[in-house]
C-alpha atoms as a PDB file:
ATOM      1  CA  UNK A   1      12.016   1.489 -16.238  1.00  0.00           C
ATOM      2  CA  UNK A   2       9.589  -0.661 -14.500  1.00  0.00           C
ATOM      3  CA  UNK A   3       6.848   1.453 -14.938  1.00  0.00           C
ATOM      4  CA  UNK A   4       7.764   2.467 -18.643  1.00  0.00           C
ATOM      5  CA  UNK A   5       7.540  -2.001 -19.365  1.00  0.00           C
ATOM      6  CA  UNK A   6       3.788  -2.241 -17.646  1.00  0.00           C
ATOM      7  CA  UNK A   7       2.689   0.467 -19.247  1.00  0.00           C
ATOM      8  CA  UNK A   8       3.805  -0.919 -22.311  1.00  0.00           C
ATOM      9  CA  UNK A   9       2.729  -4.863 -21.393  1.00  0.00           C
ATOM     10  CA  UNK A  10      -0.895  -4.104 -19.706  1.00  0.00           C
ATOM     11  CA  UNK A  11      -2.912  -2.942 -22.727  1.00  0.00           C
ATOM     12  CA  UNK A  12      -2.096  -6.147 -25.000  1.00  0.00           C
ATOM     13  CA  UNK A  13      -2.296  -8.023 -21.875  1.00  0.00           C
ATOM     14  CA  UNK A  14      -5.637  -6.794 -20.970  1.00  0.00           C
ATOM     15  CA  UNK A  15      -6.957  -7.334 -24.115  1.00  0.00           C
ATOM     16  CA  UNK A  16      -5.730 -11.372 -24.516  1.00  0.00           C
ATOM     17  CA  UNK A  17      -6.932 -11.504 -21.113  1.00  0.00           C
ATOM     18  CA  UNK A  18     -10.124 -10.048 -21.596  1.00  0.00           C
ATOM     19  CA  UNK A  19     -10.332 -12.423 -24.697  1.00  0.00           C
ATOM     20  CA  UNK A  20     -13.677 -13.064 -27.209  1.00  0.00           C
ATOM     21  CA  UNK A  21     -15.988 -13.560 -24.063  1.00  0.00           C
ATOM     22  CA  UNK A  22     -15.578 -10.171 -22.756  1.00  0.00           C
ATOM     23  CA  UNK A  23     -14.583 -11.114 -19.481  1.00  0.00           C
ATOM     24  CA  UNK A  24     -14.072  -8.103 -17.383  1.00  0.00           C
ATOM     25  CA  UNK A  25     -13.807  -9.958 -14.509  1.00  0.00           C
ATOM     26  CA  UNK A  26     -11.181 -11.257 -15.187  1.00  0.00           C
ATOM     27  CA  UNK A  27      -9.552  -8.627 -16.060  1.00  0.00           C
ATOM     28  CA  UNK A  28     -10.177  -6.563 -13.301  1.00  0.00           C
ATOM     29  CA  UNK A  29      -8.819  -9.580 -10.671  1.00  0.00           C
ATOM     30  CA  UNK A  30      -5.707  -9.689 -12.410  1.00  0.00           C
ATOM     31  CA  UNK A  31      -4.692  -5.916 -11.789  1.00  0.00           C
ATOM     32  CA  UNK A  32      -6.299  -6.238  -8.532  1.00  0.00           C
ATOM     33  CA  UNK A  33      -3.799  -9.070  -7.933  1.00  0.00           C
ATOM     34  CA  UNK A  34      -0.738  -7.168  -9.359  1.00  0.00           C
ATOM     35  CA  UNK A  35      -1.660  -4.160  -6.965  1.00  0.00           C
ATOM     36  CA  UNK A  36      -1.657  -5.929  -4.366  1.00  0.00           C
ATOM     37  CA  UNK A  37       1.538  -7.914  -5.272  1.00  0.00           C
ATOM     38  CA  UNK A  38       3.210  -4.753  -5.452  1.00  0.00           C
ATOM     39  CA  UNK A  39       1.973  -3.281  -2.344  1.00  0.00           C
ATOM     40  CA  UNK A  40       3.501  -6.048  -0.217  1.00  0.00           C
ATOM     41  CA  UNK A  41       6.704  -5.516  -2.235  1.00  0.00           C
ATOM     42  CA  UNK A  42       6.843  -1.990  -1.349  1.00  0.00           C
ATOM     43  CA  UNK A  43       6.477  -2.873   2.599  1.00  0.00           C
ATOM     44  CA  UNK A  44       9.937  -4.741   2.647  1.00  0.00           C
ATOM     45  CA  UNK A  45      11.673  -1.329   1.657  1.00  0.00           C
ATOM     46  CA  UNK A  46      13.252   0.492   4.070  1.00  0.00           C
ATOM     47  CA  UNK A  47      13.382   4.151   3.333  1.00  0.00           C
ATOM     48  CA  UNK A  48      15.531   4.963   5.862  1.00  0.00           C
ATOM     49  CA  UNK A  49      18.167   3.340   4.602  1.00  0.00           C
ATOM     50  CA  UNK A  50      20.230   4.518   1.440  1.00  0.00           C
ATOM     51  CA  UNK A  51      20.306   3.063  -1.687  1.00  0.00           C
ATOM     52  CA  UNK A  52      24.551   3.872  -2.102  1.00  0.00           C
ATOM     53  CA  UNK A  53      26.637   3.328   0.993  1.00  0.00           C
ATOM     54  CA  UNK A  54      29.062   6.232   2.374  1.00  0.00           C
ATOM     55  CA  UNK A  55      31.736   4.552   0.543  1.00  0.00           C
ATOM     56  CA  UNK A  56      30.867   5.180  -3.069  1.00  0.00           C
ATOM     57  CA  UNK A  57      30.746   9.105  -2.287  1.00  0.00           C
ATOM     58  CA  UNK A  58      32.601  11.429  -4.829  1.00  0.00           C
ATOM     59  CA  UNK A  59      36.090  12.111  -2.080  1.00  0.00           C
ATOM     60  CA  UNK A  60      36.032  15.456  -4.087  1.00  0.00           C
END
């Protein structure tokens, strides 16, 4: 779902951020930033560990 809302917020966002001065810069910093904002996210999850505990298995 995440994904699916970026992908449907970057291109508009892009383009106001980009803006009349054609600042690519800009642009380019901000998805730099979200990268990396996401890539520190993703090193506090523990893959080892499961999402739904032993208790909310089917007891079928």
């Amino acid at each position: 779902m995440w994904g699916s809302l970026g992908a449907a917020v970057t291109p508009p966002l892009l383009i106001w951020i980009v803006g009349e001065e054609k600042n690519w810069d800009l642009a380019l910093l901000t998805c730099a930033t979200a990268f990396l904002i996401s890539g520190l996210a993703a090193l506090g999850i523990n893959a080892e560990k499961p999402i739904v505990g032993d208790d909310a298995k089917d007891p079928t």
